[in-house]
N, C-alpha and C. Protein backbone atom coordinates (compact mmCIF):
# COMPACT_ATOMS: atom_id res chain seq x y z
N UNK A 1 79.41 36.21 -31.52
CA UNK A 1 79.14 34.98 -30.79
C UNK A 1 80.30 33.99 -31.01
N UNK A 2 80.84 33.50 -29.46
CA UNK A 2 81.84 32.57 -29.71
C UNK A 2 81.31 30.75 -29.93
N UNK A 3 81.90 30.18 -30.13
CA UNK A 3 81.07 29.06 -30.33
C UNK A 3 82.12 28.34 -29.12
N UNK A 4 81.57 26.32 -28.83
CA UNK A 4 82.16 25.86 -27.89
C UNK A 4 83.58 25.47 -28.23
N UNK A 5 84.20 25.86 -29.86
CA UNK A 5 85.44 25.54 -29.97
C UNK A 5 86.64 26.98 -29.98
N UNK A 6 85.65 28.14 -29.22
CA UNK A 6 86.20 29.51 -29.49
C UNK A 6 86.54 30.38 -31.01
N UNK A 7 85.45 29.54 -31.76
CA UNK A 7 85.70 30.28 -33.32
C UNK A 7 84.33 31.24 -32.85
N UNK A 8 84.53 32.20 -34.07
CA UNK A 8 83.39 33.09 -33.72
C UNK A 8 82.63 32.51 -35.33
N UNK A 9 81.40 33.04 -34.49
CA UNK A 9 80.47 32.38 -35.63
C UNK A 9 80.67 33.05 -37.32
N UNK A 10 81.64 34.22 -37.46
CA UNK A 10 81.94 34.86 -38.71
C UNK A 10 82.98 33.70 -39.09
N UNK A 11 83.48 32.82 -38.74
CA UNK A 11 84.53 32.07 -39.01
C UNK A 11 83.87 30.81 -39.67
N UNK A 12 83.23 30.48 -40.71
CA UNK A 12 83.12 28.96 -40.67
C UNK A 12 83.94 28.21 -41.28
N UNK A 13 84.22 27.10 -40.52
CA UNK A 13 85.05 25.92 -41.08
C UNK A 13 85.19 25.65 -42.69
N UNK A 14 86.26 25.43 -43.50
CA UNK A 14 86.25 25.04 -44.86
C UNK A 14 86.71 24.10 -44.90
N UNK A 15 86.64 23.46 -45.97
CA UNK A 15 87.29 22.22 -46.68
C UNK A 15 88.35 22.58 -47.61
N UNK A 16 89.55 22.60 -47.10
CA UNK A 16 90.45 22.78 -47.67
C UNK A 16 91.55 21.25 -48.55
N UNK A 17 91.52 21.07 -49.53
CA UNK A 17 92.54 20.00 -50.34
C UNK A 17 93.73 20.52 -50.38
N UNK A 18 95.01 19.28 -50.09
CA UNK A 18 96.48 19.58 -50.32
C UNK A 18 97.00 19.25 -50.80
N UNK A 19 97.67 19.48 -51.55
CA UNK A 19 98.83 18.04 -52.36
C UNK A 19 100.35 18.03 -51.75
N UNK A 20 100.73 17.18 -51.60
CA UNK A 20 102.04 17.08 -50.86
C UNK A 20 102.71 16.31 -51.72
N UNK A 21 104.14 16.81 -52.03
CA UNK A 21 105.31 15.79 -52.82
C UNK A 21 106.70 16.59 -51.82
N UNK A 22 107.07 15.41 -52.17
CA UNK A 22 108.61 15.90 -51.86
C UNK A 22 109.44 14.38 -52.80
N UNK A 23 110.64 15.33 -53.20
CA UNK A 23 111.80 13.92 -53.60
C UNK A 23 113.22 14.15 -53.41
N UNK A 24 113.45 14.75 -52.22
CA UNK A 24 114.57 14.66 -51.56
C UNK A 24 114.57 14.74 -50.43
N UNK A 25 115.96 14.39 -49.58
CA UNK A 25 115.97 14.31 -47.78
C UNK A 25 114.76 12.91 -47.73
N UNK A 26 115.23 12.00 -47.98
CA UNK A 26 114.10 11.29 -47.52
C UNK A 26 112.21 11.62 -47.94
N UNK A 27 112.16 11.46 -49.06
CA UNK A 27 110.71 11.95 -49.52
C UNK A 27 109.88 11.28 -48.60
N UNK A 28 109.37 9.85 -48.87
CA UNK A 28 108.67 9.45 -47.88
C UNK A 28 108.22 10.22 -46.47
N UNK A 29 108.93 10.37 -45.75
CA UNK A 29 109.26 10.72 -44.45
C UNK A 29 108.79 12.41 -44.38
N UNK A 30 109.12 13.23 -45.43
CA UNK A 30 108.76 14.56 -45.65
C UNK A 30 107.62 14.59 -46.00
N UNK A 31 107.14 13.44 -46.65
CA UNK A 31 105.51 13.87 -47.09
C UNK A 31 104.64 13.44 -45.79
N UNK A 32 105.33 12.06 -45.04
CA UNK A 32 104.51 12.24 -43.76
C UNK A 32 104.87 12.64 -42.79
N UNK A 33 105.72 13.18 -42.44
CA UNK A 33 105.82 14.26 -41.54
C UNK A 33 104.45 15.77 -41.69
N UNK A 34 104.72 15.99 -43.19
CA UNK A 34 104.08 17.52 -43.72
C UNK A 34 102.70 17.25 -43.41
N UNK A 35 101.85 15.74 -43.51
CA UNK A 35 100.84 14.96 -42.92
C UNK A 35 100.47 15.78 -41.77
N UNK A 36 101.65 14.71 -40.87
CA UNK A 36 101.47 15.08 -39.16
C UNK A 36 101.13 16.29 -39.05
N UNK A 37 102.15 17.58 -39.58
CA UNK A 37 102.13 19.13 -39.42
C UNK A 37 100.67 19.34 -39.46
N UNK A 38 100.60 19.42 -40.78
CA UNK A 38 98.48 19.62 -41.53
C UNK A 38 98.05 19.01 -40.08
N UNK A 39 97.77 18.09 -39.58
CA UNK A 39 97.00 18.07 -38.57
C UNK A 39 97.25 18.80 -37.44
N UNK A 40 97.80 19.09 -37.06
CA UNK A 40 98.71 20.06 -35.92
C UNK A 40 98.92 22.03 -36.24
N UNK A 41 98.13 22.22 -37.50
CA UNK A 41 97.82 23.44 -37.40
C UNK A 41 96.74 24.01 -37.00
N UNK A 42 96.72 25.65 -36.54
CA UNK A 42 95.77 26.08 -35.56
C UNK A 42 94.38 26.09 -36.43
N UNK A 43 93.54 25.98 -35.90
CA UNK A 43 92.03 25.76 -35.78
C UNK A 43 91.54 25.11 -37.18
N UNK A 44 92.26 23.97 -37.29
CA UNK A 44 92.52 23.15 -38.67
C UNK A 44 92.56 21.55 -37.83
N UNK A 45 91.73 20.72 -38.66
CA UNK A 45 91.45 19.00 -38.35
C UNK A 45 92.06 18.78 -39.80
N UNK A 46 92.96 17.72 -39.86
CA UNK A 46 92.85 16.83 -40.61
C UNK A 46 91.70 15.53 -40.70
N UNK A 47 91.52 15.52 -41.32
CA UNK A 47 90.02 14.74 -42.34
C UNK A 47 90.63 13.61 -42.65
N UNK A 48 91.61 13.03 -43.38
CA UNK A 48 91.81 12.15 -44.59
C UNK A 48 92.88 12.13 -45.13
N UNK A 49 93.59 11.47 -45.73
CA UNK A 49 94.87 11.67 -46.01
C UNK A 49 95.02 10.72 -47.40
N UNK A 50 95.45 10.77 -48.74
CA UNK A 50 95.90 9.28 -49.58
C UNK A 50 96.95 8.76 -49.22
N UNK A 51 96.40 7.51 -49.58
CA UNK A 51 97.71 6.50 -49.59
C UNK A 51 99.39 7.19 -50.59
N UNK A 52 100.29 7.48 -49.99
CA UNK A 52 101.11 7.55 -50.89
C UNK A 52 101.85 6.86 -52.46
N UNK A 53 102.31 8.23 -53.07
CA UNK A 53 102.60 7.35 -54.69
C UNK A 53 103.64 8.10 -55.02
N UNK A 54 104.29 7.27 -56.01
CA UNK A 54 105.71 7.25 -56.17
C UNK A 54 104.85 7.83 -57.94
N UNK A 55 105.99 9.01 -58.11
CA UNK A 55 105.48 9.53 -59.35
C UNK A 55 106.72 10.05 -60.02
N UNK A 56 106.44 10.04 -61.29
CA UNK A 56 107.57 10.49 -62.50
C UNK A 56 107.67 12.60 -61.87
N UNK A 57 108.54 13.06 -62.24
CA UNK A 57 108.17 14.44 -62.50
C UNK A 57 108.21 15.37 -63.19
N UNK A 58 107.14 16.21 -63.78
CA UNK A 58 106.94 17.31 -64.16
C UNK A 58 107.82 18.21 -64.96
N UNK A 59 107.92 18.58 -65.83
CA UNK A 59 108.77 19.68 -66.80
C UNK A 59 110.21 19.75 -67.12
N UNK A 60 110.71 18.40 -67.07
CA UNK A 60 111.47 18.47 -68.09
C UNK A 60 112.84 18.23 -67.37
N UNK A 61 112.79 18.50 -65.78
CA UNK A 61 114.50 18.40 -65.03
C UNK A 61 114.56 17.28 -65.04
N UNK A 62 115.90 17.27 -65.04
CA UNK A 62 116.19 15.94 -64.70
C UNK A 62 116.58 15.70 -63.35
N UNK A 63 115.55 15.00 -62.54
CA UNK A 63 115.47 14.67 -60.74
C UNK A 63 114.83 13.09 -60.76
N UNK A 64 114.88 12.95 -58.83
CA UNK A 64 114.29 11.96 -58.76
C UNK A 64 112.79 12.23 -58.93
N UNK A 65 112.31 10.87 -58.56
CA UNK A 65 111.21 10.60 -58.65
C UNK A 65 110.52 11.22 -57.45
N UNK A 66 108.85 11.40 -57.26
CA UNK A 66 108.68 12.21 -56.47
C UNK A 66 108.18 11.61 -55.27
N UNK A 67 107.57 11.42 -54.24
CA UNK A 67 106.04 10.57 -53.50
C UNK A 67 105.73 11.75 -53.29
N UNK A 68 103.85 11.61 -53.19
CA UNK A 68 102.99 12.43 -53.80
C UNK A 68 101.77 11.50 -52.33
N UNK A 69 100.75 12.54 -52.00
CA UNK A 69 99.69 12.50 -51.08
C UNK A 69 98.68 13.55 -51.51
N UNK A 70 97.64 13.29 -51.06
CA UNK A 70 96.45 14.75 -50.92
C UNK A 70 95.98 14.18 -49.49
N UNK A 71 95.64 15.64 -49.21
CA UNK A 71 95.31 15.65 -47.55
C UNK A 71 93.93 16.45 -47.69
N UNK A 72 92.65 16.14 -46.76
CA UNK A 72 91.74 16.78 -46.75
C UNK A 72 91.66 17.53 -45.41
N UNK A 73 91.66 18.47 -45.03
CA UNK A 73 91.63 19.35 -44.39
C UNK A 73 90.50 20.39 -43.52
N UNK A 74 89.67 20.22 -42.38
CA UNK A 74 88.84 21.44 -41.85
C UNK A 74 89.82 21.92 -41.39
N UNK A 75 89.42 23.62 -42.10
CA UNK A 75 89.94 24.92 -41.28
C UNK A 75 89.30 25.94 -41.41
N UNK A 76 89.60 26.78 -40.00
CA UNK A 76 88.54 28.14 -39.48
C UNK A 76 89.95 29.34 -39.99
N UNK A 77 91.13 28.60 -40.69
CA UNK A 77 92.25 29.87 -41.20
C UNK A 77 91.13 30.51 -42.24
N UNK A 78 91.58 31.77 -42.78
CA UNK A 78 91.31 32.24 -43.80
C UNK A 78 92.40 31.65 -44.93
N UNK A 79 92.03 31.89 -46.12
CA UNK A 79 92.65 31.18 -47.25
C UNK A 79 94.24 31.93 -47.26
N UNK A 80 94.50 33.00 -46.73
CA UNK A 80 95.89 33.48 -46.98
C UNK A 80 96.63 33.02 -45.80
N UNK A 81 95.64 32.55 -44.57
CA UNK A 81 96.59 32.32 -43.53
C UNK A 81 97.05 30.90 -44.10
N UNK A 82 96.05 30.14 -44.44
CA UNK A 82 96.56 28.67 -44.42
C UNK A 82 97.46 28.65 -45.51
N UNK A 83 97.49 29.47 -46.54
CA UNK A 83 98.55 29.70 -47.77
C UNK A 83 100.03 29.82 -47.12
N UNK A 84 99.77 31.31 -46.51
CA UNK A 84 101.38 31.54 -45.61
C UNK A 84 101.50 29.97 -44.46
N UNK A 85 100.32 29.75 -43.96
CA UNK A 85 100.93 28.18 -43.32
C UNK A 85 101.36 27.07 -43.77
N UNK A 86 101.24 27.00 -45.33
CA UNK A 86 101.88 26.14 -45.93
C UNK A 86 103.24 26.18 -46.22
N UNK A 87 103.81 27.59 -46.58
CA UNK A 87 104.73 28.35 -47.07
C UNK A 87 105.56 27.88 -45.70
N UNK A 88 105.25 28.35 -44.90
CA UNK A 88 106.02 28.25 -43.31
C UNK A 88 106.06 26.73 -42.96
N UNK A 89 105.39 25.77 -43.55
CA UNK A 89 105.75 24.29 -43.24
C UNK A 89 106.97 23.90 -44.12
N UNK A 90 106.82 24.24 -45.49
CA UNK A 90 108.04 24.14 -46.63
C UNK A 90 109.27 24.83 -45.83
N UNK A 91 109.10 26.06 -45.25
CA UNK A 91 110.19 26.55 -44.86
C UNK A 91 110.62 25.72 -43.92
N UNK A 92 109.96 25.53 -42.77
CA UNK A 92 110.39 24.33 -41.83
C UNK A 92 111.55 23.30 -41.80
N UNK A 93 111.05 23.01 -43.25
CA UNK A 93 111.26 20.86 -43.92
C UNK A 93 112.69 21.80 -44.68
N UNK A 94 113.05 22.84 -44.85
CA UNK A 94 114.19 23.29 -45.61
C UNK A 94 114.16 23.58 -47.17
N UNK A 95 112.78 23.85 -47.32
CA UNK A 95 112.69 24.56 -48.49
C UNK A 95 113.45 26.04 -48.92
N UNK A 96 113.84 26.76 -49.80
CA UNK A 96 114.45 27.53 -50.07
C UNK A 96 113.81 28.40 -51.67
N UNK A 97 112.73 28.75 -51.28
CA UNK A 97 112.09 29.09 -52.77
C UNK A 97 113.11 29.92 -53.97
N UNK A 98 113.73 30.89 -53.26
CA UNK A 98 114.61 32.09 -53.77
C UNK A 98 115.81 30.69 -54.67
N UNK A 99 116.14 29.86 -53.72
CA UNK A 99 117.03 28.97 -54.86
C UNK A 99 116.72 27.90 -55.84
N UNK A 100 115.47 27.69 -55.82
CA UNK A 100 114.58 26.64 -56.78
C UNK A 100 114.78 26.91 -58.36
N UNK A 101 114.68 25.88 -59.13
CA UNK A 101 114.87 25.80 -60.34
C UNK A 101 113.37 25.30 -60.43
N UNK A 102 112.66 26.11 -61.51
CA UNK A 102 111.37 25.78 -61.76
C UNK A 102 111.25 24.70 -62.38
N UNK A 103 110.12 23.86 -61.84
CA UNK A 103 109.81 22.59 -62.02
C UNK A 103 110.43 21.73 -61.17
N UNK A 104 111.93 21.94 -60.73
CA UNK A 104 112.60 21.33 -59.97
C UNK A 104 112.84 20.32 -58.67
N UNK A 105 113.32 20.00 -58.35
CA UNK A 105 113.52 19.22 -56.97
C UNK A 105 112.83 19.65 -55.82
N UNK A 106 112.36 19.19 -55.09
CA UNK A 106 111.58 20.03 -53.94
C UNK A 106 112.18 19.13 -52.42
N UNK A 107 112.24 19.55 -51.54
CA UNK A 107 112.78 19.06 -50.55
C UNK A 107 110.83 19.07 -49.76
N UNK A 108 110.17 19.98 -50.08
CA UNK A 108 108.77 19.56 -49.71
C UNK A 108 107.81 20.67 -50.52
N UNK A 109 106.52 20.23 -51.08
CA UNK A 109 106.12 21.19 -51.97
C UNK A 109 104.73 20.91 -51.35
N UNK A 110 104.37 21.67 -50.81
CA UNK A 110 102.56 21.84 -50.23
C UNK A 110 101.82 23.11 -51.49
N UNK A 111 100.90 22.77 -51.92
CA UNK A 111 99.77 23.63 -52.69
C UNK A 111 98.64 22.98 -52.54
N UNK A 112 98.00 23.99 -52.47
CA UNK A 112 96.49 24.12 -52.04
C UNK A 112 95.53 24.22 -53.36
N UNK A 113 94.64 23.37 -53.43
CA UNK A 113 93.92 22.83 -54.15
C UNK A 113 92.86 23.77 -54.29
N UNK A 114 92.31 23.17 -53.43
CA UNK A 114 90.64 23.94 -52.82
C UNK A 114 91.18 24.35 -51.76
N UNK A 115 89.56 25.92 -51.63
CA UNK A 115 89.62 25.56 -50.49
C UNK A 115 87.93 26.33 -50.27
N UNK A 116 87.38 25.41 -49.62
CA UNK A 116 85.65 26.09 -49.81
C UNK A 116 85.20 26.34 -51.37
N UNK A 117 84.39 26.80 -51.19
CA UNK A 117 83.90 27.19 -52.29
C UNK A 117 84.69 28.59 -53.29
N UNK A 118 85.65 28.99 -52.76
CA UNK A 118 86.71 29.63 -53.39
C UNK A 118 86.96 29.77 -54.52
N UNK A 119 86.72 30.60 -55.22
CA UNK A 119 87.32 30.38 -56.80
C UNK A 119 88.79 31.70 -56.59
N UNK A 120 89.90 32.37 -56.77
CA UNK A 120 90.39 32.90 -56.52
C UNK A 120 91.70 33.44 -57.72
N UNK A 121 91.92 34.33 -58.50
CA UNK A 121 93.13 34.31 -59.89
C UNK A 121 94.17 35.32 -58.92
N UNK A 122 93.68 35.70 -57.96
CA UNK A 122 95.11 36.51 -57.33
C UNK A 122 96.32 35.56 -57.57
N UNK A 123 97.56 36.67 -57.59
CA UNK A 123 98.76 35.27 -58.44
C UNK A 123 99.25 34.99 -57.07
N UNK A 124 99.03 35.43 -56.02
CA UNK A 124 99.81 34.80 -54.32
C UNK A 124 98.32 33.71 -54.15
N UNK A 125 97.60 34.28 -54.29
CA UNK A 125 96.64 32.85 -53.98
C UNK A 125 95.86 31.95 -55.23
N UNK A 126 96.11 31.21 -55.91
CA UNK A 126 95.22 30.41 -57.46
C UNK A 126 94.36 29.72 -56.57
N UNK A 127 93.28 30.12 -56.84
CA UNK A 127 92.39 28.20 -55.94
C UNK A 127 91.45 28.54 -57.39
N UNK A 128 90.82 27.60 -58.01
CA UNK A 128 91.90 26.06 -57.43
C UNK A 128 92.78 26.60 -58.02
N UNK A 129 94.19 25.03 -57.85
CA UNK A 129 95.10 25.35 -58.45
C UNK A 129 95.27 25.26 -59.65
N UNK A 130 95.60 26.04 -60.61
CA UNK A 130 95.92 26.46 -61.97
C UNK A 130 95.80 24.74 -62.72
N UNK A 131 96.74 24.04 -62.41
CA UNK A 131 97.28 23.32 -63.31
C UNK A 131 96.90 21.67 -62.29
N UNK A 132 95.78 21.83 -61.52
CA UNK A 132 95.47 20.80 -60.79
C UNK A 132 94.90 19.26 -61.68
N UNK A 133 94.13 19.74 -62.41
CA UNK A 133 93.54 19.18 -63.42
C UNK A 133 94.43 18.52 -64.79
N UNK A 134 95.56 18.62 -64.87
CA UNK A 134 96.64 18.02 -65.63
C UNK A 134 97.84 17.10 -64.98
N UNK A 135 97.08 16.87 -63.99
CA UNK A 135 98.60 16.13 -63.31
C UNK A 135 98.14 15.14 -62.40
N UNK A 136 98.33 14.17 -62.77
CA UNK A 136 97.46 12.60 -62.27
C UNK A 136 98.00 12.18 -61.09
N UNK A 137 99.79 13.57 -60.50
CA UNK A 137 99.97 12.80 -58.91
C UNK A 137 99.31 14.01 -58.39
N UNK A 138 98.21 14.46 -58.54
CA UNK A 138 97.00 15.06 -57.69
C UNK A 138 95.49 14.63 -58.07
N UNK A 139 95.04 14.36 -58.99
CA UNK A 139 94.12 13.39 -59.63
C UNK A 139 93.98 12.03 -59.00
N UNK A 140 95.03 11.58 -59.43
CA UNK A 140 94.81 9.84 -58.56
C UNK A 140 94.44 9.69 -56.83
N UNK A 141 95.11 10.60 -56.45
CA UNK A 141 95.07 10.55 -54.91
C UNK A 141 94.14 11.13 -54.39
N UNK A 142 93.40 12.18 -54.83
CA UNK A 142 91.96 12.80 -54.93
C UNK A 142 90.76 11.51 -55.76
N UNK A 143 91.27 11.03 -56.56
CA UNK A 143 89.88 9.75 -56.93
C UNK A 143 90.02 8.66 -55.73
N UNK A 144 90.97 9.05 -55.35
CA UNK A 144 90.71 7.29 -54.22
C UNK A 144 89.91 8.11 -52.95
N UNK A 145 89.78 9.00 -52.53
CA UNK A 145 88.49 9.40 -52.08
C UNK A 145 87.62 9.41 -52.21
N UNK A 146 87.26 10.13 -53.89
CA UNK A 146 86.08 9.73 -54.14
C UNK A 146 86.02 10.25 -55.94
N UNK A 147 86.18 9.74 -56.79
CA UNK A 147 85.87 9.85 -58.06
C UNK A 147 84.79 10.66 -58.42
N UNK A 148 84.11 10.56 -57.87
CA UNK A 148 83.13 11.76 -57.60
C UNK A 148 83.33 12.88 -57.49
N UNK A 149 84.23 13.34 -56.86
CA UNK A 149 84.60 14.50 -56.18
C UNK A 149 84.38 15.51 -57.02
N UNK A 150 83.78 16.52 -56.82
CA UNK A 150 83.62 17.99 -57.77
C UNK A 150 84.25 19.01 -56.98
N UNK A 151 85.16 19.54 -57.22
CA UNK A 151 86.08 20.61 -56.61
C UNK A 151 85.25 22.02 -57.33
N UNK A 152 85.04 23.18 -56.76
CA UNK A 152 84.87 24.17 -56.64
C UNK A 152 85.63 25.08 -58.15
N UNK A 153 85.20 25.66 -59.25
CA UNK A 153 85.91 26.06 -60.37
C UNK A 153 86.78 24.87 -61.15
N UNK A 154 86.56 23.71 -60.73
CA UNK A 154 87.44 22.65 -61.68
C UNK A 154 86.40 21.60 -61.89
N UNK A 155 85.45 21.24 -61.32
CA UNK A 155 84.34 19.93 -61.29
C UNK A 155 84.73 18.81 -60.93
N UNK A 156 84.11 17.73 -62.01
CA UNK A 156 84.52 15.86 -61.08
C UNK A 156 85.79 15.99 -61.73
N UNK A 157 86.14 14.98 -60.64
CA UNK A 157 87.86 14.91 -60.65
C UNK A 157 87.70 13.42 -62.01
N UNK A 158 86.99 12.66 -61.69
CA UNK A 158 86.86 11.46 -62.66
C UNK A 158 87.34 12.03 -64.20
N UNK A 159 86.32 13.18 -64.64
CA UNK A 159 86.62 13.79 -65.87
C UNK A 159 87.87 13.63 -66.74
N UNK A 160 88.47 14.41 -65.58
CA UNK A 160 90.03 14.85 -66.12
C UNK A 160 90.63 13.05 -65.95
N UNK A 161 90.54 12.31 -65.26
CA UNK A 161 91.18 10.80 -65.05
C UNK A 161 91.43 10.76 -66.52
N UNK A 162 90.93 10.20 -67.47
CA UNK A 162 91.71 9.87 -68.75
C UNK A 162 92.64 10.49 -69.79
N UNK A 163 92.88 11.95 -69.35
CA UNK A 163 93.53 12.95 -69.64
C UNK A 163 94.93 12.63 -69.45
N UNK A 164 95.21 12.22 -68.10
CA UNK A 164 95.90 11.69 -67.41
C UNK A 164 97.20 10.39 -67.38
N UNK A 165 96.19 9.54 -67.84
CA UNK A 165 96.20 7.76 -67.95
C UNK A 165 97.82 7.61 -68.16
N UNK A 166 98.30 8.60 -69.01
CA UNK A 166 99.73 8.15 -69.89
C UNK A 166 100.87 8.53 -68.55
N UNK A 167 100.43 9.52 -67.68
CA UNK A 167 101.44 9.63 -66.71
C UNK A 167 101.95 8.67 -65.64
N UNK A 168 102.85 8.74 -65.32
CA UNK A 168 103.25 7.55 -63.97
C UNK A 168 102.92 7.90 -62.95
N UNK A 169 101.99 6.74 -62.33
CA UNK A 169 102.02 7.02 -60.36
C UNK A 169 101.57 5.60 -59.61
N UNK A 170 102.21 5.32 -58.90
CA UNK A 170 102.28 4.08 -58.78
C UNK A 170 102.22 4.19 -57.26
N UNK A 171 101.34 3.55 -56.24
CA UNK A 171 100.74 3.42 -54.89
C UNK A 171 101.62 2.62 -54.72
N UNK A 172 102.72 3.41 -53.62
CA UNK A 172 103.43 2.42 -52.54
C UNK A 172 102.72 1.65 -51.63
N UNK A 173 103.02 0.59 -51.50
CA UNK A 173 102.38 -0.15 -50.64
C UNK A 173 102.89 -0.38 -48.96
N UNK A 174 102.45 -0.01 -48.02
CA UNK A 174 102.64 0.17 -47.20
C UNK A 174 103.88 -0.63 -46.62
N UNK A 175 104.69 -1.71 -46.72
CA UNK A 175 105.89 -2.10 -46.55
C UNK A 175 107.01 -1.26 -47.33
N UNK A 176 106.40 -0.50 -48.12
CA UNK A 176 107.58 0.73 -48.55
C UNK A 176 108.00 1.88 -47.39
N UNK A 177 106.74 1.83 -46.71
CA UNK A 177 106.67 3.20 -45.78
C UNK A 177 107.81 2.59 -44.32
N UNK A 178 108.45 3.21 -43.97
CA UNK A 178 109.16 2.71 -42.88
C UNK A 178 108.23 2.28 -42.08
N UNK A 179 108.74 1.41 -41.23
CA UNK A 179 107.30 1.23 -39.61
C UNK A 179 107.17 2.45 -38.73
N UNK A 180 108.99 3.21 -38.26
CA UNK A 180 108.62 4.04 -37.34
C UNK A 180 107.67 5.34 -37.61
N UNK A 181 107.59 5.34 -39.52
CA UNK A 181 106.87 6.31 -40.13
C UNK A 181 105.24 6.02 -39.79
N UNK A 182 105.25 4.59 -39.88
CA UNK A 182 103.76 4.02 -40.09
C UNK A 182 103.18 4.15 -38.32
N UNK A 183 103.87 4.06 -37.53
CA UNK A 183 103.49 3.84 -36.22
C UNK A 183 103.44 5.65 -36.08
N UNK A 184 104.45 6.13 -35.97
CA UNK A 184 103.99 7.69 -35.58
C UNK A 184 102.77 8.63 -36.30
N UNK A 185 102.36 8.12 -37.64
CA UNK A 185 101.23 8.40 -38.32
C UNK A 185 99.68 7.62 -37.70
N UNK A 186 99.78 6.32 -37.52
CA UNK A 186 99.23 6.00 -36.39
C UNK A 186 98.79 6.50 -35.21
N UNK A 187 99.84 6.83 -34.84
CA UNK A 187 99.68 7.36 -33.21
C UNK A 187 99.19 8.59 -33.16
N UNK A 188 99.22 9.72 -34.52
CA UNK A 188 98.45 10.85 -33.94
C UNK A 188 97.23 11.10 -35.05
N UNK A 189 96.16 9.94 -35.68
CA UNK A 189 95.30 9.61 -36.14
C UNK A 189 93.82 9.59 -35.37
């Protein structure tokens, strides 16, 4: 049975979470662009989006600083399609995995959080993600939704909040964001 949006009824919609950073080529601009994309993939709504944050980074390189989003997501993909569709948005924005220095610089870094009720240890797919729960520029931007939030194999996101506290992330305030950024995010809202 097809339904009126042409999914078949074996397909149901999930709730998929994203985290988006980038800190090069213009970060800002890469994380909302990667926005726009997420909404513009096949049989996938964007939901929700955080306010962007300017964050310290992760393991030890020495880089810039990052901006950081979570995106909430309906999709009728299966969890490997929307995986390889993330992979293929990074590739897009000029990612280059084969030349990355771990922990490193990212020109755009999409990982998938949740997704449904999913619990998953395959090493091409982690849901959740492994190390979601230690890192406050995916924490913070997931509590301003809802502190509440209980993710699927990880629980309330509040929990882990004080775990957290000592890391940097700091909410740009919307006169950081360019206008033509703020108006084209606008316009396909």
């Amino acid at each position: 049975m097809v339904d009126q949006t042409g999914h078949s009824a074996s397909e149901p919609a999930v709730i998929a979470w994203i985290s988006i950073g980038s800190n090069l080529a213009q970060p800002v601009q890469q994380v909302q662009k990667a926005i726009q994309a997420l909404g513009e993939l096949p049989d996938s709504k964007l939901l929700w989006r955080s306010h962007l944050y300017r964050t310290e980074p992760v393991g030890g390189v020495e880089q810039p600083a990052f901006i950081n989003a979570v995106a909430r997501l309906q999709t009728h993909l299966p969890a490997q399609d929307l995986m390889q569709a993330l992979q293929n948005l990074e590739a897009l924005a000029g990612r280059q995995r084969s030349a990355e220095i771990f922990w490193g610089p990212r020109i755009l870094d999409l990982d998938l959080l949740s997704y449904g009720y999913l619990i998953s240890r395959d090493p091409s797919l982690r849901i959740p993600h492994p190390r979601m729960s230690e890192r406050a520029f995916v924490l913070i931007p997931l509590a301003e939704f809802d502190p509440a939030l209980n993710l699927p194999g990880c629980g309330c996101i509040a929990d882990y909040l004080p775990a957290v506290a000592d890391q940097s992330v700091t909410r740009l305030p919307e006169s950081a964001i360019p206008k033509e950024t703020l108006r084209q995010h606008r316009a396909s809202a």
